[in-house]
Protein backbone atom coordinates (compact mmCIF):
# COMPACT_ATOMS: atom_id res chain seq x y z
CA UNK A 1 -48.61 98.54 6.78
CA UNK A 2 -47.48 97.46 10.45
CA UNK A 3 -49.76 94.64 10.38
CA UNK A 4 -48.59 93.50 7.03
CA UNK A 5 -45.43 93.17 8.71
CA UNK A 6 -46.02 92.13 12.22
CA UNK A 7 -47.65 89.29 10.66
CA UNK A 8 -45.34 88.21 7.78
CA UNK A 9 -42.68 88.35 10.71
CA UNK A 10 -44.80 85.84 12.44
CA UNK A 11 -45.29 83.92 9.77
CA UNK A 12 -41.54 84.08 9.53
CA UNK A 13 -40.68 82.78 13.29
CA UNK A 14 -43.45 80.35 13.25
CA UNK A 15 -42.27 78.74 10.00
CA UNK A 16 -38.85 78.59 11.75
CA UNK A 17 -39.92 76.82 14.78
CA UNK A 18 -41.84 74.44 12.66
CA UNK A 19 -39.48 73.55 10.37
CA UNK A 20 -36.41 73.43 13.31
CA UNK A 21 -39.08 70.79 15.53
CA UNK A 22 -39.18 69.21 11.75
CA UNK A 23 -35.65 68.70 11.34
CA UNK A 24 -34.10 68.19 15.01
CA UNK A 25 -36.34 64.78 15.01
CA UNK A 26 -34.06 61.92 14.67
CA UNK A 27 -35.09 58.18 13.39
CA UNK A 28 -36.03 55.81 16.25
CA UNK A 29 -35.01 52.60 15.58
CA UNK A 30 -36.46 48.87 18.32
CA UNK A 31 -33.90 46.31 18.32
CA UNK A 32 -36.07 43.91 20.57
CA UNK A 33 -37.19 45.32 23.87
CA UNK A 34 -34.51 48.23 23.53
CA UNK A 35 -34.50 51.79 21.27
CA UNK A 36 -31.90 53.66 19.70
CA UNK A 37 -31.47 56.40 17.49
CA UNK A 38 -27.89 55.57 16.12
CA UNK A 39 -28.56 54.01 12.77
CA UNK A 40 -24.81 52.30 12.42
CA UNK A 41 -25.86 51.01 15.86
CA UNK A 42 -29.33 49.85 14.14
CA UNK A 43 -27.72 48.87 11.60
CA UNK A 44 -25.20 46.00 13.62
CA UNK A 45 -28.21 44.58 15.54
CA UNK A 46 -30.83 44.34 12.61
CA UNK A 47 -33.13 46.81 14.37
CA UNK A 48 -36.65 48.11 12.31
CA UNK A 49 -37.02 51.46 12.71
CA UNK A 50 -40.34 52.73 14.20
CA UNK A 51 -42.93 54.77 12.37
CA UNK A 52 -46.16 56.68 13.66
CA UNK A 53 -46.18 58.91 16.96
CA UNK A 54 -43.75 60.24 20.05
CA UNK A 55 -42.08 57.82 21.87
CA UNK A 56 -40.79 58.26 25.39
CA UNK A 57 -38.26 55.71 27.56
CA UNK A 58 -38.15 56.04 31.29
CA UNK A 59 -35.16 54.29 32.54
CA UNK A 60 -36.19 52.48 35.80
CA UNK A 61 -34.10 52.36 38.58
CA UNK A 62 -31.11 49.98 39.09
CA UNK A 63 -30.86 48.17 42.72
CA UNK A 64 -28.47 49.28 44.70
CA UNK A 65 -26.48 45.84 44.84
CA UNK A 66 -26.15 46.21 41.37
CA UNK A 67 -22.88 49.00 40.70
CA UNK A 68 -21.07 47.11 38.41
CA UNK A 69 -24.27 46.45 36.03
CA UNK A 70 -24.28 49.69 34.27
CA UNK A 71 -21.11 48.90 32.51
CA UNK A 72 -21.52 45.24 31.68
CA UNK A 73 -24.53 43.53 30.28
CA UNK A 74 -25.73 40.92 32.82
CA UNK A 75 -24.70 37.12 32.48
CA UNK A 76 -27.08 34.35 31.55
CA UNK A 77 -27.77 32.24 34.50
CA UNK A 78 -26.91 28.35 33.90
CA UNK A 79 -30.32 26.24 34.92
CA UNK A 80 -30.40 25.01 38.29
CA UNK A 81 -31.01 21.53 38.78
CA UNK A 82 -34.80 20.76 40.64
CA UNK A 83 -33.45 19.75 44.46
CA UNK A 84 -35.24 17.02 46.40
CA UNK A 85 -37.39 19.84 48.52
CA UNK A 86 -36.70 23.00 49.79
CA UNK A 87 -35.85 22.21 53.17
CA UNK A 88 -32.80 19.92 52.35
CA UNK A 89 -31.09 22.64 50.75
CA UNK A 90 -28.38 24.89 52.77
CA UNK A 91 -29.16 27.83 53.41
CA UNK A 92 -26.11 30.56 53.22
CA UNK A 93 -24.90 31.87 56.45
CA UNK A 94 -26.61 35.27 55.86
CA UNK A 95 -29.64 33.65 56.38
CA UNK A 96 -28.94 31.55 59.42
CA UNK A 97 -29.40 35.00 62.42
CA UNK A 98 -27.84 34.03 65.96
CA UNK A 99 -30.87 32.72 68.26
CA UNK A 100 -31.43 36.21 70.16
CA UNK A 101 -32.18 37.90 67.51
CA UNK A 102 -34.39 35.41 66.29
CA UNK A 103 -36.35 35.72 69.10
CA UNK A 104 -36.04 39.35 69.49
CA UNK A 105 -38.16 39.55 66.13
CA UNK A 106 -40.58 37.10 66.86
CA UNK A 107 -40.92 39.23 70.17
CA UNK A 108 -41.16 42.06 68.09
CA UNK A 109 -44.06 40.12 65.40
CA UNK A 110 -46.35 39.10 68.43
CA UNK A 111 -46.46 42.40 69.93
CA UNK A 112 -47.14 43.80 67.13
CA UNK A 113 -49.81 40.98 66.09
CA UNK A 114 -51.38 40.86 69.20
CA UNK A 115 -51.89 44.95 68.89
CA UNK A 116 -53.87 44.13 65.74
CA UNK A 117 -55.80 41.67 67.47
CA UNK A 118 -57.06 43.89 69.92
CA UNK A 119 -57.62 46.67 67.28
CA UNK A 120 -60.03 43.99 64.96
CA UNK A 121 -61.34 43.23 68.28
CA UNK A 122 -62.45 46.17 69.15
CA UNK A 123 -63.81 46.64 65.46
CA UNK A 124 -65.48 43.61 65.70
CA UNK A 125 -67.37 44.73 68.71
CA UNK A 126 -68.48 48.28 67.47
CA UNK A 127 -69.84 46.50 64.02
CA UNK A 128 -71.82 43.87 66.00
CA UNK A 129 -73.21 46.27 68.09
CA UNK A 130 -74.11 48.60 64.98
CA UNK A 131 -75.54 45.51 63.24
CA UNK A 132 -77.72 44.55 66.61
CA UNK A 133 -78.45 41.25 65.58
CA UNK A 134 -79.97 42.00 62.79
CA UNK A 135 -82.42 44.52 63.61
CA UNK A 136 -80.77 48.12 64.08
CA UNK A 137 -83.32 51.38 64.85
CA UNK A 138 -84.00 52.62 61.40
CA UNK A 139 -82.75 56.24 60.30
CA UNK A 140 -83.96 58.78 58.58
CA UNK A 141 -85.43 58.44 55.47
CA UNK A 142 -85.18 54.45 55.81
CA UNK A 143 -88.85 55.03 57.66
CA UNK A 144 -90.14 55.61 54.51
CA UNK A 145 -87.51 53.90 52.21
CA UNK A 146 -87.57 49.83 53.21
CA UNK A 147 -85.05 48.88 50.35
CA UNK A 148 -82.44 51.37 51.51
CA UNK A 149 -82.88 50.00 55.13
CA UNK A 150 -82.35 46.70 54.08
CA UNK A 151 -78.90 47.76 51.84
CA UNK A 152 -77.69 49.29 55.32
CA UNK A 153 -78.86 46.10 57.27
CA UNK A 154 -76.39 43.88 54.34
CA UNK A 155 -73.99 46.44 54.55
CA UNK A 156 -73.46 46.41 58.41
CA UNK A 157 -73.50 42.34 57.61
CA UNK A 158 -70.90 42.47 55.65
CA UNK A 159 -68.65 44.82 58.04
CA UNK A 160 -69.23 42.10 60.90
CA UNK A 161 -68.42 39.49 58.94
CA UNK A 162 -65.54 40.99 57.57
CA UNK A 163 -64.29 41.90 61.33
CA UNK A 164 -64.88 38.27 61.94
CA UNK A 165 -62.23 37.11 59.01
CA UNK A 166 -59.59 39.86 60.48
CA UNK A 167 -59.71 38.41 63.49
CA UNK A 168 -59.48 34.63 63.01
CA UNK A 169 -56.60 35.97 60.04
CA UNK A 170 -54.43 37.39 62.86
CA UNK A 171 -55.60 34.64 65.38
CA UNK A 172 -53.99 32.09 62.42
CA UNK A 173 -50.99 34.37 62.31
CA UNK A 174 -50.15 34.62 65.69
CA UNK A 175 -50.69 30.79 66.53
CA UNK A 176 -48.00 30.27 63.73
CA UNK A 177 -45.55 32.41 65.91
CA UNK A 178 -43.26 30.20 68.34
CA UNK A 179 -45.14 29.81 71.95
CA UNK A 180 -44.04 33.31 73.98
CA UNK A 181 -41.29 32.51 76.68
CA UNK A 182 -43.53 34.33 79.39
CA UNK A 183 -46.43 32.16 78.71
C-alpha cells in the first residue's frame, strides 16, 4: 500500500514538472540576425518564428568607447570616397606622438627585438649542433630501427631550418626599425 502511493505521488510531481517545463516555454521568433520572444514585437518586424530544438544567445561584449550604444541603434556610415593613397591623407592629432616618445618606443621595440634575436640565436645553435650536419649518433632503438632514425634526422632538419627563418624574420624586423642613436 505505501508503494502504491509513494509512487502515484511521484507520478504526481513528475507529471507536474513536466507539464510546468511544457508550459513556461515561450515562442522564439528570428527577425534577421536578432531573436525575440514578444510576438507583437514579431509581429511589427515580420519575424518567422523558429521551430525544432533549444536555442541559446550569448550577448558579446560592448567596447568600452561605446556607452551611449546600448540605448541607440548605431548609425549607417555614409561611403567614403577612395583617396589618392594612404599616405596623403591627414592623420588626426591622436595619432601624430611628440618625437620622444616616438623614440622611446622604438627604443623600447629594438631591445626587445634584439632579445629575441639572441634567444633564436641561441636556438639556432643548439638545433645545429643536435642536427650535426646531418649525421647525429643514433639512439636507442634507431640501431635497429633505420626508418625511425631517418624521421629524427628530418625532424632535427626541420627544427634548424625553422631556427634559420626566426632569425632572418627578426633580422627583417629589426632592420625596419630607425638606425639606434648609439650606433
Amino acid at each position: 500500500m505505501l508503494m502504491k502511493t509513494c509512487n502515484r505521488g511521484l507520478a504526481l510531481v513528475l507529471g507536474l514538472v513536466v507539464s510546468g517545463a511544457v508550459w513556461s516555454q515561450e515562442r522564439i521568433y528570428r527577425c534577421g540576425n536578432e531573436y525575440t520572444n514578444n510576438p507583437e514585437q514579431a509581429r511589427l518586424k515580420n519575424c518567422r518564428p523558429l521551430e525544432g530544438g533549444n536555442l541559446t544567445v550569448v550577448q558579446g561584449t560592448r567596447p568600452a568607447g561605446n556607452a551611449g550604444a546600448e540605448s541607440r541603434p548605431a548609425e549607417p556610415r555614409a561611403p567614403r570616397p577612395p583617396s589618392a593613397s594612404a599616405e596623403s591623407a591627414p592623420r588626426p592629432a591622436a595619432a601624430a606622438a611628440d618625437p620622444s616618445a616616438q623614440r622611446a618606443r622604438e627604443s623600447d621595440a629594438r631591445a626587445i627585438l634584439e632579445g629575441e634575436l639572441r634567444r633564436a640565436e641561441s636556438a639556432l645553435a643548439q638545433a645545429r649542433s643536435a642536427f650535426a650536419g646531418g649525421q647525429p649518433d643514433k639512439q636507442g632503438p634507431e640501431f635497429r630501427n633505420h626508418q625511425m632514425y631517418l624521421d629524427r634526422v628530418a625532424q632535427l632538419q626541420a627544427a634548424v631550418q625553422r631556427a634559420e627563418a626566426d632569425v632572418a624574420s627578426i633580422q627583417r624586423e629589426l632592420s625596419r626599425l630607425a638606425p639606434s642613436p648609439n650606433r
